[in-house]
C-alpha atoms as a PDB file:
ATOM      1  CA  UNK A   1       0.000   0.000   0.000  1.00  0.00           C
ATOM      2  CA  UNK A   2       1.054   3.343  -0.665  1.00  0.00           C
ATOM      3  CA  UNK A   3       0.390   6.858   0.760  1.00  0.00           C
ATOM      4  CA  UNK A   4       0.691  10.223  -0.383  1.00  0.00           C
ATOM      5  CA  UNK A   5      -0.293  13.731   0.801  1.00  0.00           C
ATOM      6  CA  UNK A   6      -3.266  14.487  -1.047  1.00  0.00           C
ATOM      7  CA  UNK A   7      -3.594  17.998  -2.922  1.00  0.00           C
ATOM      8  CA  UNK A   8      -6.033  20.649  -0.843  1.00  0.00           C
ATOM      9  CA  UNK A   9      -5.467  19.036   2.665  1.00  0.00           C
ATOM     10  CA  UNK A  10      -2.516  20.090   5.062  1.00  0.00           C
ATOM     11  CA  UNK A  11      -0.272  19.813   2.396  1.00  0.00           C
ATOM     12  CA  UNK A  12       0.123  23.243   1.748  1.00  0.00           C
ATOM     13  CA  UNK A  13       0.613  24.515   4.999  1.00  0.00           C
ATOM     14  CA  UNK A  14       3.382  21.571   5.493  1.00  0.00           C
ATOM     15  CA  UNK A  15       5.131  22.651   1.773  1.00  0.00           C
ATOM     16  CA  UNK A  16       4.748  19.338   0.421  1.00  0.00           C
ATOM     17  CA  UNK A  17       3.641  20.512  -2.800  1.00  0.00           C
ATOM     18  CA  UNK A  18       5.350  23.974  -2.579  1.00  0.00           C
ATOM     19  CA  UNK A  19       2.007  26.179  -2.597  1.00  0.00           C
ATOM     20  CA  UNK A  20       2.849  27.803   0.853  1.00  0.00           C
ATOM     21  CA  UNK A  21       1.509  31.654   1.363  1.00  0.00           C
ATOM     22  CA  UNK A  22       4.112  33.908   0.145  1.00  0.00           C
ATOM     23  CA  UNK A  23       5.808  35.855   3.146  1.00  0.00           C
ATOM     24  CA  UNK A  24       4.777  39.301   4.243  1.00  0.00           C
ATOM     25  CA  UNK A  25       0.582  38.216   3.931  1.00  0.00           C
ATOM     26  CA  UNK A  26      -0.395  40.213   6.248  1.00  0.00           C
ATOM     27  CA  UNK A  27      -4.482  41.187   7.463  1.00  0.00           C
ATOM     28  CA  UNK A  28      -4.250  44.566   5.710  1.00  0.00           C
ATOM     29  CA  UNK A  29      -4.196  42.880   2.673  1.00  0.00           C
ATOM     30  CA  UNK A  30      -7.188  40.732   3.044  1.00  0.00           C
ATOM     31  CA  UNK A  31      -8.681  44.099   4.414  1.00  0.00           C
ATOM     32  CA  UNK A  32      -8.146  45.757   0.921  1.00  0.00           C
ATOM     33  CA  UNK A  33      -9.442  42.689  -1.119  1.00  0.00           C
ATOM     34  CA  UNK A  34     -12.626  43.386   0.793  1.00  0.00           C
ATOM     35  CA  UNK A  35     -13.018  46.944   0.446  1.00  0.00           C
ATOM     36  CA  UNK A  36     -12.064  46.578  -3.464  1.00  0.00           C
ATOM     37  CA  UNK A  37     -15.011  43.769  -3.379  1.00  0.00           C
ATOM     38  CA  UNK A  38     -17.323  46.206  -1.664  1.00  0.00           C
ATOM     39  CA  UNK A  39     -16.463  49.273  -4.221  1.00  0.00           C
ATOM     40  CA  UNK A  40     -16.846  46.670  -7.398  1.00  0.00           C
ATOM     41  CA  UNK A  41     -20.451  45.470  -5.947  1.00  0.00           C
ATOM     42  CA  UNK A  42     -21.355  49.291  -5.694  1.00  0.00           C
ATOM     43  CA  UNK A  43     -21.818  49.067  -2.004  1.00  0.00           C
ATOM     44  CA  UNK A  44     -19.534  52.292  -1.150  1.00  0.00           C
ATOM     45  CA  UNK A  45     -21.273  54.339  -3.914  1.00  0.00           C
ATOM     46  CA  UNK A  46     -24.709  53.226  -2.350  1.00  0.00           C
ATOM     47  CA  UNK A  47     -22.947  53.999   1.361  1.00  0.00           C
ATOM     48  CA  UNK A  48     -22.690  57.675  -0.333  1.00  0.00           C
ATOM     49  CA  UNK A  49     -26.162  58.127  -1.585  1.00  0.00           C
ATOM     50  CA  UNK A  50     -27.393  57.270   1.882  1.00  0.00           C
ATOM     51  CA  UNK A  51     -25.532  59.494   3.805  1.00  0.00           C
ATOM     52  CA  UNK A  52     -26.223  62.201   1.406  1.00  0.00           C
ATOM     53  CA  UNK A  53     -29.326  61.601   0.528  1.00  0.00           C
ATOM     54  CA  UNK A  54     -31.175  59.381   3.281  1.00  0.00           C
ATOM     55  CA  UNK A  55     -32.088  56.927   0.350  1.00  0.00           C
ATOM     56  CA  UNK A  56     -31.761  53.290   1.905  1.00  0.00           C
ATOM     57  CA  UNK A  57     -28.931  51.132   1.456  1.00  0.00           C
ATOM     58  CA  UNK A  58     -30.412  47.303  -0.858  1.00  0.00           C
ATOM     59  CA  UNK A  59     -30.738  45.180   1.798  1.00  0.00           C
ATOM     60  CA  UNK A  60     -29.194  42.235  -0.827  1.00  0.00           C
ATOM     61  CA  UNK A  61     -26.273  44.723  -0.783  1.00  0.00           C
ATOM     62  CA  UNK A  62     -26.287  45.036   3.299  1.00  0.00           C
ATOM     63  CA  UNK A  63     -26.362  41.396   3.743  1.00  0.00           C
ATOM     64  CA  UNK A  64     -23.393  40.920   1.180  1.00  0.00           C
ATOM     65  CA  UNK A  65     -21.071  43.677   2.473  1.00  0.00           C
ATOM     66  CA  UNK A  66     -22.109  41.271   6.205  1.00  0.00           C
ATOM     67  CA  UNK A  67     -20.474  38.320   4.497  1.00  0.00           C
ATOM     68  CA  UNK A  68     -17.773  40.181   2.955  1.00  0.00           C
ATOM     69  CA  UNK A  69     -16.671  41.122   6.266  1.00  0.00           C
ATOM     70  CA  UNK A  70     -17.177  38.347   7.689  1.00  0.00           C
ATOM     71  CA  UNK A  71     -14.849  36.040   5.582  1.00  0.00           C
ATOM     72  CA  UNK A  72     -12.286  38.704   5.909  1.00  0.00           C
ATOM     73  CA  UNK A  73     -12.167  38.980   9.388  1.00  0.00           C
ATOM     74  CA  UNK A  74     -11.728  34.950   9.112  1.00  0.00           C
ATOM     75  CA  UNK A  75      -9.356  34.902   6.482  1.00  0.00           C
ATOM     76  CA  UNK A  76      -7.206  37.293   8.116  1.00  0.00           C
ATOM     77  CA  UNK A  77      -7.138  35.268  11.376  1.00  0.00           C
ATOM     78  CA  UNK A  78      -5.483  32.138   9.427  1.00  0.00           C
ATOM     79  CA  UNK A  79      -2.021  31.639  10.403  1.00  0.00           C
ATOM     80  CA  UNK A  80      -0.778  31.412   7.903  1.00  0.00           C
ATOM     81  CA  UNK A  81      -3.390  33.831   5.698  1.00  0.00           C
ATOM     82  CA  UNK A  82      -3.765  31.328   2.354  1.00  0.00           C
ATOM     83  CA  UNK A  83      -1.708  33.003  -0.699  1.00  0.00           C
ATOM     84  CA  UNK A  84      -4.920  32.189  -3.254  1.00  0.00           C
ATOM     85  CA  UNK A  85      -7.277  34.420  -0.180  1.00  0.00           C
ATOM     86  CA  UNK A  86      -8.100  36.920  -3.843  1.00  0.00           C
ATOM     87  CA  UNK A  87      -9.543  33.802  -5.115  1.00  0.00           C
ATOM     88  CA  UNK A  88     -13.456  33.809  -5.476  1.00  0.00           C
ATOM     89  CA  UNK A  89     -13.977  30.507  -3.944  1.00  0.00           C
ATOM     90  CA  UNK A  90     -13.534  32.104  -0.568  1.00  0.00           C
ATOM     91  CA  UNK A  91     -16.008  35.179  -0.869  1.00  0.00           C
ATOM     92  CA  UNK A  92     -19.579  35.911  -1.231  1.00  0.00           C
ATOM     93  CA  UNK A  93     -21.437  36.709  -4.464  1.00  0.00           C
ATOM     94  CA  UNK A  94     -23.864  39.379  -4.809  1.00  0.00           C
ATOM     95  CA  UNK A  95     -27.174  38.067  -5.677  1.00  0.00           C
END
């Protein structure tokens, strides 16, 4: 019988298949993949409009900037921070 590390698991953490996060990830910059998420969705422009305005902020677009924040507080508490954390498989989308 025969083992080996499979792909996805620990493996990356360990550098058994050399896909460690690069050095210097730091929570800032899981803090500016949010806020560029938040700006593409339109949430900030929205954000705007309300406190100019009064108009109310979507509540789809409430809820999402919730999750948004929410998976970067968590990402940014990894140790160590993954190095694919841009990737879309780890954040919300806007429905």
């Amino acid at each position: 019988m025969r083992f080996q590390v499979i792909d996805g698991g620990l493996a990356g953490i360990h550098g058994h298949n050399g896909r460690t996060a690069p050095r210097g990830l730091s929570p800032a910059d899981v803090e500016a993949e949010a806020k560029r998420r938040l700006i593409a969705a339109g949430y900030e422009r929205c954000r705007v409009k309300h406190q100019v305005t009064g108009e109310a902020i979507p509540r789809a677009l409430q809820h999402f900037r919730l999750q948004v924040n929410w998976v970067a507080e968590t990402l940014a508490s990894l140790e160590p921070i993954p190095a694919d954390y841009t990737h879309d498989k780890y954040w919300p989308v806007l429905s």
